[in-house]
C-alpha atoms as a PDB file:
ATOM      1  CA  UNK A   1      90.059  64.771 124.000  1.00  0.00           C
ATOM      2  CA  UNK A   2      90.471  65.734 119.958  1.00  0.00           C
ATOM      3  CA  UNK A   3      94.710  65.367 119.363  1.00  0.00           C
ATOM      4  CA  UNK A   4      95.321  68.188 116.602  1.00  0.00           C
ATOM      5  CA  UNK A   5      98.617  68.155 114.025  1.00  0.00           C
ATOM      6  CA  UNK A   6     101.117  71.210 114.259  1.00  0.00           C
ATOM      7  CA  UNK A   7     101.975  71.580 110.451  1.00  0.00           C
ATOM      8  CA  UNK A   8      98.560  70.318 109.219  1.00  0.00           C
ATOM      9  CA  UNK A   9      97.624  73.557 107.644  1.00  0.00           C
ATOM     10  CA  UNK A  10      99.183  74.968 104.067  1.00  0.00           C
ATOM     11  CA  UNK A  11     103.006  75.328 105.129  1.00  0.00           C
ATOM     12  CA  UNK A  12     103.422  78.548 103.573  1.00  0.00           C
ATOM     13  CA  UNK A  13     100.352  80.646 105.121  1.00  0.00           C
ATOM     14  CA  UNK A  14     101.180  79.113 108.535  1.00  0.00           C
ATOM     15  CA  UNK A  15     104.717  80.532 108.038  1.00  0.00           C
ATOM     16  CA  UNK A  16     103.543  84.244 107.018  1.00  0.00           C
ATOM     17  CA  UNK A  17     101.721  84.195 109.871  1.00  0.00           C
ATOM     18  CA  UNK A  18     104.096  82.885 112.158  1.00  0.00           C
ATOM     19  CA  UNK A  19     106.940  85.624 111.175  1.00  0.00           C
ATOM     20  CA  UNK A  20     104.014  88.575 110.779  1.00  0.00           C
ATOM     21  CA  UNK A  21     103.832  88.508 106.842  1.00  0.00           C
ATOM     22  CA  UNK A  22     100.920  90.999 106.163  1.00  0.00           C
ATOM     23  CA  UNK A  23      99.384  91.480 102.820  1.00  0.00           C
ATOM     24  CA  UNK A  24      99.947  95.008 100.377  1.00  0.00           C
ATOM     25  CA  UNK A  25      97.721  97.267 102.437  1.00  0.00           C
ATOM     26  CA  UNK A  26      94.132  97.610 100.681  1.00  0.00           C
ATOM     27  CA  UNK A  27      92.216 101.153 100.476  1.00  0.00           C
ATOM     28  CA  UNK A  28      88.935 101.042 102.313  1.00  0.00           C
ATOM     29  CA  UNK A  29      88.294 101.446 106.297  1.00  0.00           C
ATOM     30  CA  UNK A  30      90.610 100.165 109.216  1.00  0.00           C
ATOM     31  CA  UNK A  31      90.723  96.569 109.525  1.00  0.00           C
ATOM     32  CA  UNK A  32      88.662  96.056 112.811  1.00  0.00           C
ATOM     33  CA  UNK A  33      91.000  93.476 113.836  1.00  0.00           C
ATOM     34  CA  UNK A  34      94.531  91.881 113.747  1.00  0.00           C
ATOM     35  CA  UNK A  35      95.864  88.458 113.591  1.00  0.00           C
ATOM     36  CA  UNK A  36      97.549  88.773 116.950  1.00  0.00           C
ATOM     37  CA  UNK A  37      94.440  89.694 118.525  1.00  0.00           C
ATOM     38  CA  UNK A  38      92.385  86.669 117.060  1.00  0.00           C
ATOM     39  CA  UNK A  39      95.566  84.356 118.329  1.00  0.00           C
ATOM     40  CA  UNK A  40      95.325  85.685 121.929  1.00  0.00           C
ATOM     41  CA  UNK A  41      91.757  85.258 122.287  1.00  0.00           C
ATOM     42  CA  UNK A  42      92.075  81.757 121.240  1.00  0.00           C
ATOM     43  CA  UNK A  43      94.478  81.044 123.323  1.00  0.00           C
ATOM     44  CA  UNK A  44      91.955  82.337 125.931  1.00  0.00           C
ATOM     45  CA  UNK A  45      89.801  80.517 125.286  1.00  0.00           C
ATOM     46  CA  UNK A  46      91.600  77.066 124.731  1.00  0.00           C
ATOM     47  CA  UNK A  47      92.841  78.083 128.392  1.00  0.00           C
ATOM     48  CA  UNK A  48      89.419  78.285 129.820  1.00  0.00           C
ATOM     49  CA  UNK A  49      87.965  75.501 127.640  1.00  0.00           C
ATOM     50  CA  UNK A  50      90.172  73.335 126.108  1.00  0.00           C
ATOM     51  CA  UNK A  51      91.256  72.581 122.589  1.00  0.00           C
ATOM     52  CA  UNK A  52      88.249  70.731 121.865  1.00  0.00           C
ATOM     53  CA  UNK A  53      86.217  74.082 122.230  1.00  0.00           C
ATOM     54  CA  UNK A  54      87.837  75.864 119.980  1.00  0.00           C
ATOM     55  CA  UNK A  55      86.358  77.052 117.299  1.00  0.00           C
ATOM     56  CA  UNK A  56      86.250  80.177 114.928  1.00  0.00           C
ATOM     57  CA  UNK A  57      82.445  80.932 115.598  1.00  0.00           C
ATOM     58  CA  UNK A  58      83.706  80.776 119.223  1.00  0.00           C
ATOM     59  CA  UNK A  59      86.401  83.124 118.473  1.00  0.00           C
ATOM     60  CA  UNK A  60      84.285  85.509 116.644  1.00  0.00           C
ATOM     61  CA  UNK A  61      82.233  85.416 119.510  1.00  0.00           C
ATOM     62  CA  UNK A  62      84.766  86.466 122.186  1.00  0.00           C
ATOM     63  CA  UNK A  63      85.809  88.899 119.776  1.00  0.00           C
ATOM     64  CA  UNK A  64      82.588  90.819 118.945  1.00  0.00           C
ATOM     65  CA  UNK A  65      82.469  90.037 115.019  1.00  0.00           C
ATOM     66  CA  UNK A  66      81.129  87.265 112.388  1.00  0.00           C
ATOM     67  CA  UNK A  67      82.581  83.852 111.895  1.00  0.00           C
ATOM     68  CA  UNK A  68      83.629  84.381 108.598  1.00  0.00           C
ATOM     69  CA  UNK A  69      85.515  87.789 109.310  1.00  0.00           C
ATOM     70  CA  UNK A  70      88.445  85.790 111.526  1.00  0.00           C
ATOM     71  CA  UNK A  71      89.020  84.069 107.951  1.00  0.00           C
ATOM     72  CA  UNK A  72      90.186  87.532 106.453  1.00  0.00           C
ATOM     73  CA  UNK A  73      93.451  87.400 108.857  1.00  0.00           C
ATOM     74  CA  UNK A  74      93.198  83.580 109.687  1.00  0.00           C
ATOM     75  CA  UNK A  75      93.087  81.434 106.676  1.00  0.00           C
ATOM     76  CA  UNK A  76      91.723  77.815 109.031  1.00  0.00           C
ATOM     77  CA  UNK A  77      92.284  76.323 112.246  1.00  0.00           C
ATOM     78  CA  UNK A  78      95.059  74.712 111.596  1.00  0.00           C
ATOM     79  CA  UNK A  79      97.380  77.413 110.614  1.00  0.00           C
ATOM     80  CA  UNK A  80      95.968  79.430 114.010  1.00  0.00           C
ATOM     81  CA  UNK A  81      97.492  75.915 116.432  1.00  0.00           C
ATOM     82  CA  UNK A  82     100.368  76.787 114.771  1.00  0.00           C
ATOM     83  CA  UNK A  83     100.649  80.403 116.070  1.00  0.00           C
ATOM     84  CA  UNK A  84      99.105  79.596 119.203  1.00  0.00           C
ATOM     85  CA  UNK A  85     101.689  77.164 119.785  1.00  0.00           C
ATOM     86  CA  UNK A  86     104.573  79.176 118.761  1.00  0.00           C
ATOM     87  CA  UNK A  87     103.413  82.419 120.733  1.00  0.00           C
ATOM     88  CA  UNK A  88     103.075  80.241 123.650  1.00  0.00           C
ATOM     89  CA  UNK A  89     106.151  79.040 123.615  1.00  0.00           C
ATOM     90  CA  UNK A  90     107.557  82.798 123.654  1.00  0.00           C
ATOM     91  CA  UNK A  91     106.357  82.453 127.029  1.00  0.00           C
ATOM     92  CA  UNK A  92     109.867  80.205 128.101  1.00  0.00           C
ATOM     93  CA  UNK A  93     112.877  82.071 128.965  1.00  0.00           C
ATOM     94  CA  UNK A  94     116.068  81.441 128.103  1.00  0.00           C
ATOM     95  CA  UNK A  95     118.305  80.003 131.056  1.00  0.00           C
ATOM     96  CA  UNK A  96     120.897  82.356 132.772  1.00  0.00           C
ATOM     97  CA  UNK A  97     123.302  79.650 134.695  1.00  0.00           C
ATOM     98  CA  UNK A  98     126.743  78.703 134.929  1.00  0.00           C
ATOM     99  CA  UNK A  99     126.381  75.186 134.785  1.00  0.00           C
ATOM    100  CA  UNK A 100     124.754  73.010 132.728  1.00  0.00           C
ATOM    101  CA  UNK A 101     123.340  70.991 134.870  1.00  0.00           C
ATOM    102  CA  UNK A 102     121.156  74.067 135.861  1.00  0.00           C
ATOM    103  CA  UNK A 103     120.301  74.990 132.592  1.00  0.00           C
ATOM    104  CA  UNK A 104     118.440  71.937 131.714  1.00  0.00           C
ATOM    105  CA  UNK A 105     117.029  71.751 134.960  1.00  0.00           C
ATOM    106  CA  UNK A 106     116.108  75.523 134.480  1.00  0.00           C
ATOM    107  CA  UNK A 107     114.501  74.093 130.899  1.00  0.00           C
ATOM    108  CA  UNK A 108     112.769  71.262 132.341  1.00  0.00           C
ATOM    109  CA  UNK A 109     110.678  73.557 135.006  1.00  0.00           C
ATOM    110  CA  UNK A 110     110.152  76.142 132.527  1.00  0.00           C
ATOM    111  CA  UNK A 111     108.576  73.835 129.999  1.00  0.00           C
ATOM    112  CA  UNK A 112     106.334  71.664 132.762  1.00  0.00           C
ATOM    113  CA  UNK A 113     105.326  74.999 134.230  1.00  0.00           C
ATOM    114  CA  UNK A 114     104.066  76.259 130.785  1.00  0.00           C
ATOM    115  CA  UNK A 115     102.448  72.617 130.135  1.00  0.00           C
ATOM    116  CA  UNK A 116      99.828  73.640 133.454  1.00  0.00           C
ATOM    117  CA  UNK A 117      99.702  77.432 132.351  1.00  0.00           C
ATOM    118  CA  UNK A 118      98.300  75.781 128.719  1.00  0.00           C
ATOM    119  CA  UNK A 119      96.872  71.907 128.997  1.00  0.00           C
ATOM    120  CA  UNK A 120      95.831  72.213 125.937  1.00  0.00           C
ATOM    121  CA  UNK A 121      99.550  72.260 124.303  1.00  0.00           C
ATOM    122  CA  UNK A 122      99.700  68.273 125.506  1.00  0.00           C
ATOM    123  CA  UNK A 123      96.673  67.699 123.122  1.00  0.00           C
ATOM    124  CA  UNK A 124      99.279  68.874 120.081  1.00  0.00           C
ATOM    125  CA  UNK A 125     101.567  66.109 118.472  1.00  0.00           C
ATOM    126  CA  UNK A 126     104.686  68.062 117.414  1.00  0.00           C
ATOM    127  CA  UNK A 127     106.401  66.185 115.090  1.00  0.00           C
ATOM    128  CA  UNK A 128     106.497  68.913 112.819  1.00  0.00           C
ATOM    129  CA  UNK A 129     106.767  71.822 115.055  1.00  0.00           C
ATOM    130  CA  UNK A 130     105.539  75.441 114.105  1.00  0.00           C
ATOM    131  CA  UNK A 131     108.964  76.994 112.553  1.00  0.00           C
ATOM    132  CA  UNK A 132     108.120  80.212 114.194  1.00  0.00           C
ATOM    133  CA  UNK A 133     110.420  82.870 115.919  1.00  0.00           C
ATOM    134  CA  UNK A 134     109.898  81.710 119.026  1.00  0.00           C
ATOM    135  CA  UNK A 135     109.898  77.559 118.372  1.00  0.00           C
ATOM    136  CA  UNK A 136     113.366  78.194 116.702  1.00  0.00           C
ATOM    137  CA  UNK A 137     114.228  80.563 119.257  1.00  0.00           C
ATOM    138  CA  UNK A 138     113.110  78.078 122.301  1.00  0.00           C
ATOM    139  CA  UNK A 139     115.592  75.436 120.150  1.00  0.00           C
ATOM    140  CA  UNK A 140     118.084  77.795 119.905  1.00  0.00           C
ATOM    141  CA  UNK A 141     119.124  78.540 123.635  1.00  0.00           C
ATOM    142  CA  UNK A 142     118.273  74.955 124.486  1.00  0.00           C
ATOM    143  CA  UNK A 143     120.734  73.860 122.653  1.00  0.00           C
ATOM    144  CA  UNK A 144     123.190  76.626 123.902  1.00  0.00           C
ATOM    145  CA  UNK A 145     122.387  75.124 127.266  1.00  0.00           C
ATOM    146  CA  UNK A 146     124.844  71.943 126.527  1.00  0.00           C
ATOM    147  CA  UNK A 147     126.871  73.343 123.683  1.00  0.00           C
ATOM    148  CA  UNK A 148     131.066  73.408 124.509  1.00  0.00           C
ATOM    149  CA  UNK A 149     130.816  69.770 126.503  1.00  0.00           C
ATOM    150  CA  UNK A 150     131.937  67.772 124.228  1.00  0.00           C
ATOM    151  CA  UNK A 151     128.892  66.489 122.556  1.00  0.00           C
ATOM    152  CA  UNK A 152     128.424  65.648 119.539  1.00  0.00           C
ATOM    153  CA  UNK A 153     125.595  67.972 117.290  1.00  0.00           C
ATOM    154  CA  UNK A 154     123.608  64.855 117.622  1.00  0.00           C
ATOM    155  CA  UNK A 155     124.068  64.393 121.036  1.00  0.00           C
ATOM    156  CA  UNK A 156     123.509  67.615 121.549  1.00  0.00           C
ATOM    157  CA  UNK A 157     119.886  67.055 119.785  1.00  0.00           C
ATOM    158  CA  UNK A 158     119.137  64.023 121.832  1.00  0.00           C
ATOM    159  CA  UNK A 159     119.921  65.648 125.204  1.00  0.00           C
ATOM    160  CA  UNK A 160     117.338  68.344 124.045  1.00  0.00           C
ATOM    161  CA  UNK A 161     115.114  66.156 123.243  1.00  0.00           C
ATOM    162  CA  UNK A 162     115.338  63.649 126.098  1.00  0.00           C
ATOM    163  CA  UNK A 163     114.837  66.801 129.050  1.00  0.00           C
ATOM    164  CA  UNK A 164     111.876  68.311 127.298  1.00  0.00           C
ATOM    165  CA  UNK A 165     110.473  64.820 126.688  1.00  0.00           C
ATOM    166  CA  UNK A 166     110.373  64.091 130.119  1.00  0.00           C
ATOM    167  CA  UNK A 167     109.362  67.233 130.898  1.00  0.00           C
ATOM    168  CA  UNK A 168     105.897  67.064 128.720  1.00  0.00           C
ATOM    169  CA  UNK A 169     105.572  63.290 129.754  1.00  0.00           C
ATOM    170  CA  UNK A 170     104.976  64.781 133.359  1.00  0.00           C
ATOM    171  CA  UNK A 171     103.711  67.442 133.033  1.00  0.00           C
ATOM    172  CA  UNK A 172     101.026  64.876 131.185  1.00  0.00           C
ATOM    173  CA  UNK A 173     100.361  63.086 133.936  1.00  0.00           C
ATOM    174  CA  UNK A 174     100.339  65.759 135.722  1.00  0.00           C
ATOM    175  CA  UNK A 175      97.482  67.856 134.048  1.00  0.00           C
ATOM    176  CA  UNK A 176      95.470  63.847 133.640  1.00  0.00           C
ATOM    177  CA  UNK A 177      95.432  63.738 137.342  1.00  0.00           C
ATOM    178  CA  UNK A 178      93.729  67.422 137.933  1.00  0.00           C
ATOM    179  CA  UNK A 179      91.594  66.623 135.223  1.00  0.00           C
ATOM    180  CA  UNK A 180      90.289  63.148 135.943  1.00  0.00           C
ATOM    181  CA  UNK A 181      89.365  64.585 139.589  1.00  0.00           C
ATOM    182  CA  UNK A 182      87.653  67.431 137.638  1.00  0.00           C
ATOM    183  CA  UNK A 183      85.262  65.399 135.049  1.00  0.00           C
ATOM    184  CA  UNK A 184      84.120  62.843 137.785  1.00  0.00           C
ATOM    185  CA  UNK A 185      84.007  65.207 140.867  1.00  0.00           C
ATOM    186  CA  UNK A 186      85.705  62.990 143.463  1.00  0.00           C
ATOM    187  CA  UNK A 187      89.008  63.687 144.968  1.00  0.00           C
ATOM    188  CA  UNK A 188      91.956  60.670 144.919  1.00  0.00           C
ATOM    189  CA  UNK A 189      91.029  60.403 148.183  1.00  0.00           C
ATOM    190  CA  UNK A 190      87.619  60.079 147.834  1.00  0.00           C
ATOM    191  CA  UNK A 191      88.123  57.446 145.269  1.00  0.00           C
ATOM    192  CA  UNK A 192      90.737  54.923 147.153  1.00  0.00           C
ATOM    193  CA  UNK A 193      88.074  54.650 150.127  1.00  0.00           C
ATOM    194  CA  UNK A 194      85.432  53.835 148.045  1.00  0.00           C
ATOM    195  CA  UNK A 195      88.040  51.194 146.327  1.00  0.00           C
ATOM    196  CA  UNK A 196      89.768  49.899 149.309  1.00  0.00           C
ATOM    197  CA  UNK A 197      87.016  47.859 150.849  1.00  0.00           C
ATOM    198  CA  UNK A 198      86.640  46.188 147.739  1.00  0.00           C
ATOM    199  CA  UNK A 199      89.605  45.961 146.743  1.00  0.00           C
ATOM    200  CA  UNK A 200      90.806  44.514 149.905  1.00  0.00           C
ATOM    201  CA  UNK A 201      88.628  41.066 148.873  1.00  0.00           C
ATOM    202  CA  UNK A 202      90.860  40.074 145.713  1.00  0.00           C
ATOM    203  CA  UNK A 203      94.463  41.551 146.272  1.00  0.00           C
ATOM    204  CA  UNK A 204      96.167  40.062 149.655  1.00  0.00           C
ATOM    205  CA  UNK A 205      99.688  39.979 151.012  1.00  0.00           C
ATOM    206  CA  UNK A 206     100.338  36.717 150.184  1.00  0.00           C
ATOM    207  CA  UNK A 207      99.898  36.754 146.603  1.00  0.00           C
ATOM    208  CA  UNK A 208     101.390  40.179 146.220  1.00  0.00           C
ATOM    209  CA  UNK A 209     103.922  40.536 148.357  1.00  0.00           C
ATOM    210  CA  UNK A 210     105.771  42.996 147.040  1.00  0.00           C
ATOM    211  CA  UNK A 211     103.304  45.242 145.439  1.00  0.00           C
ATOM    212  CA  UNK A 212     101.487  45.284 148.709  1.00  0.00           C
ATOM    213  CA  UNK A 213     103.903  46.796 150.789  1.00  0.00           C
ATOM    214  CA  UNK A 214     105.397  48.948 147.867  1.00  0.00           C
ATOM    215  CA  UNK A 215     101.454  50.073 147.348  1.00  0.00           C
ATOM    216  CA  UNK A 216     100.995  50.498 150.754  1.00  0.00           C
ATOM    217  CA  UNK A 217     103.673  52.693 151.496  1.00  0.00           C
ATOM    218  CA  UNK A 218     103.072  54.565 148.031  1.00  0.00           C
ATOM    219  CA  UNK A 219      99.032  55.168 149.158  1.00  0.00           C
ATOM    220  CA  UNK A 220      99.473  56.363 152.626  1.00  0.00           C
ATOM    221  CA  UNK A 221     102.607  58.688 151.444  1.00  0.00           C
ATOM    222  CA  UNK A 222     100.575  60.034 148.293  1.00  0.00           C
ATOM    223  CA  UNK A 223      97.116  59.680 149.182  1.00  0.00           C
ATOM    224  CA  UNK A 224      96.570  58.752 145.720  1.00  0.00           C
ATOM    225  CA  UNK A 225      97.725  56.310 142.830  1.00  0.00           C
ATOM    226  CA  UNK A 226     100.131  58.747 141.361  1.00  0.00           C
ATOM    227  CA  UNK A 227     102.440  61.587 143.068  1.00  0.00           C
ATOM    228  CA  UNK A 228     102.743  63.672 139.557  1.00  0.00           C
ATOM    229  CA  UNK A 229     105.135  66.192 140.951  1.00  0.00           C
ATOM    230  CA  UNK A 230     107.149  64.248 143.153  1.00  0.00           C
ATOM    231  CA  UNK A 231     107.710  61.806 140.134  1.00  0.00           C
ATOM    232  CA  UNK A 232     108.125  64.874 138.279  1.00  0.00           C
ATOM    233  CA  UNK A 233     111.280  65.664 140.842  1.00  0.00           C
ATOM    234  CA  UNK A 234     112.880  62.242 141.023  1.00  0.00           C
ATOM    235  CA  UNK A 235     112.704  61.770 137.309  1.00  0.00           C
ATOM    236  CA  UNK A 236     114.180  65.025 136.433  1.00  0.00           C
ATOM    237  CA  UNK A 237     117.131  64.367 139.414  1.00  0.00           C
ATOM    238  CA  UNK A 238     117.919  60.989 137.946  1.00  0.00           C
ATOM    239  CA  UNK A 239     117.111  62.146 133.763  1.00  0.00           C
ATOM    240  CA  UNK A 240     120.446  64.571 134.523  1.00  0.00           C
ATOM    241  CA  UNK A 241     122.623  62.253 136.423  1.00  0.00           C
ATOM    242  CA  UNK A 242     121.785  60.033 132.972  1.00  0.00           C
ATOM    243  CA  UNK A 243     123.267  63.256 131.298  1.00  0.00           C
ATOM    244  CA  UNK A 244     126.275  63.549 133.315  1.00  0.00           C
ATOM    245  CA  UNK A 245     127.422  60.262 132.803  1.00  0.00           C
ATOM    246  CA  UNK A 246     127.541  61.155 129.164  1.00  0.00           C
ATOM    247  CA  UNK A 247     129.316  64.674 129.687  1.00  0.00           C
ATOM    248  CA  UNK A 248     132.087  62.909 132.139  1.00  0.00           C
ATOM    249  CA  UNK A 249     132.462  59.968 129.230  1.00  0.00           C
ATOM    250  CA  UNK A 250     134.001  62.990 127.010  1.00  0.00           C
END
């Protein structure tokens, strides 16, 4: 799969379309389309196809008009990930608990749940995030979520960081499972009794005592090599009793 850059585009058209900066109106017929339109039906179509299908021809397509009209509201791919990524992210809701222990929990889920809504978001390095409404927004209440606990601002950014982390890590894995099962059209299952028998000839007990019985008991409970959201569960439990370790330090 093709990894694509958030903030690879020209900084400054990215951000007037982020925050819905539109041009002096011109004289001449109705624009057939708008910018929101073109960023919903590529995010349609990155949901049904995957980044690396994206294109503007296949936009224009969807869409009903030429290639080179999506360039009057969209100035190149790049600049659309941005918005794509931002208006996906208006998606997440803000969390309404008492304690903070639910709120980043309440994050966590939230973000792996939109992760599976839109694979295509784990093909996106962030590491210079799409300052739109909602990607400021999303930081906003996340970091309302700890604030008053004692933290320091940069603890405060860390613990942020460290429960969304997690949260895309698995959700990762997660989405990599469902999809290795989908390009090779055999089931976990399917795939550990074809390996078993052979496997069976090289690994044994006595060399690998531990892994075997860990492995073992692992298979039979999973049925496959990885238990995404079950890891997903006990990482998340033991990710906030990290957390509360720190809080109870203060």
């Amino acid at each position: 799969m093709t990894t694509e850059y958030s903030g690879a585009g020209d900084p400054r058209r990215s951000l007037e379309l982020l925050w819905g900066v539109r041009e002096r109106p011109r004289r001449g017929p109705k624009p057939r389309l708008t910018a929101e339109e073109i960023v919903r039906t590529a995010i349609e179509v990155a949901d049904a196809a995957g980044l690396d299908a994206l294109s503007m021809r296949r936009i224009a397509d969807a869409l009903g008009v030429s290639p080179m009209s999506i360039y009057t509201y969209v100035p190149g791919k790049a600049e659309l990930i941005d918005v794509m990524v931002d208006r996906a992210f208006g998606e997440l809701t803000p969390p309404e608990h008492d304690s903070w222990r639910a709120r980043l929990e309440h994050i966590a889920r939230d973000n792996w749940d939109l992760f599976h809504r839109h694979p295509w978001l784990l093909q996106i390095t962030m590491t210079r995030p799409p300052m739109g409404p909602n990607t400021i927004g999303k930081y906003e209440y996340e970091l309302r979520a700890v604030d008053g606990l004692g933290l320091t601002d940069l603890e405060m950014d860390s613990v942020v960081a460290l429960v969304t982390g997690f949260a895309e890590s698995a959700a990762r894995t997660s989405v990599n499972a469902a999809e290795a099962e989908r390009r090779t059209g055999i089931s976990d299952e399917q795939w550990w009794e074809a390996s078993a028998p052979v496997l069976d000839r090289f690994v044994n007990e006595a060399d690998y005592p531990v892994g075997t019985r860990v492995g073992t008991a692992a298979g039979q409970e999973y049925q496959a090599a990885v238990a995404p959201a079950r890891a997903f569960e006990f990482g998340l439990a033991r990710v906030l009793d990290g957390i509360e370790v720190l809080i109870r330090s203060r």
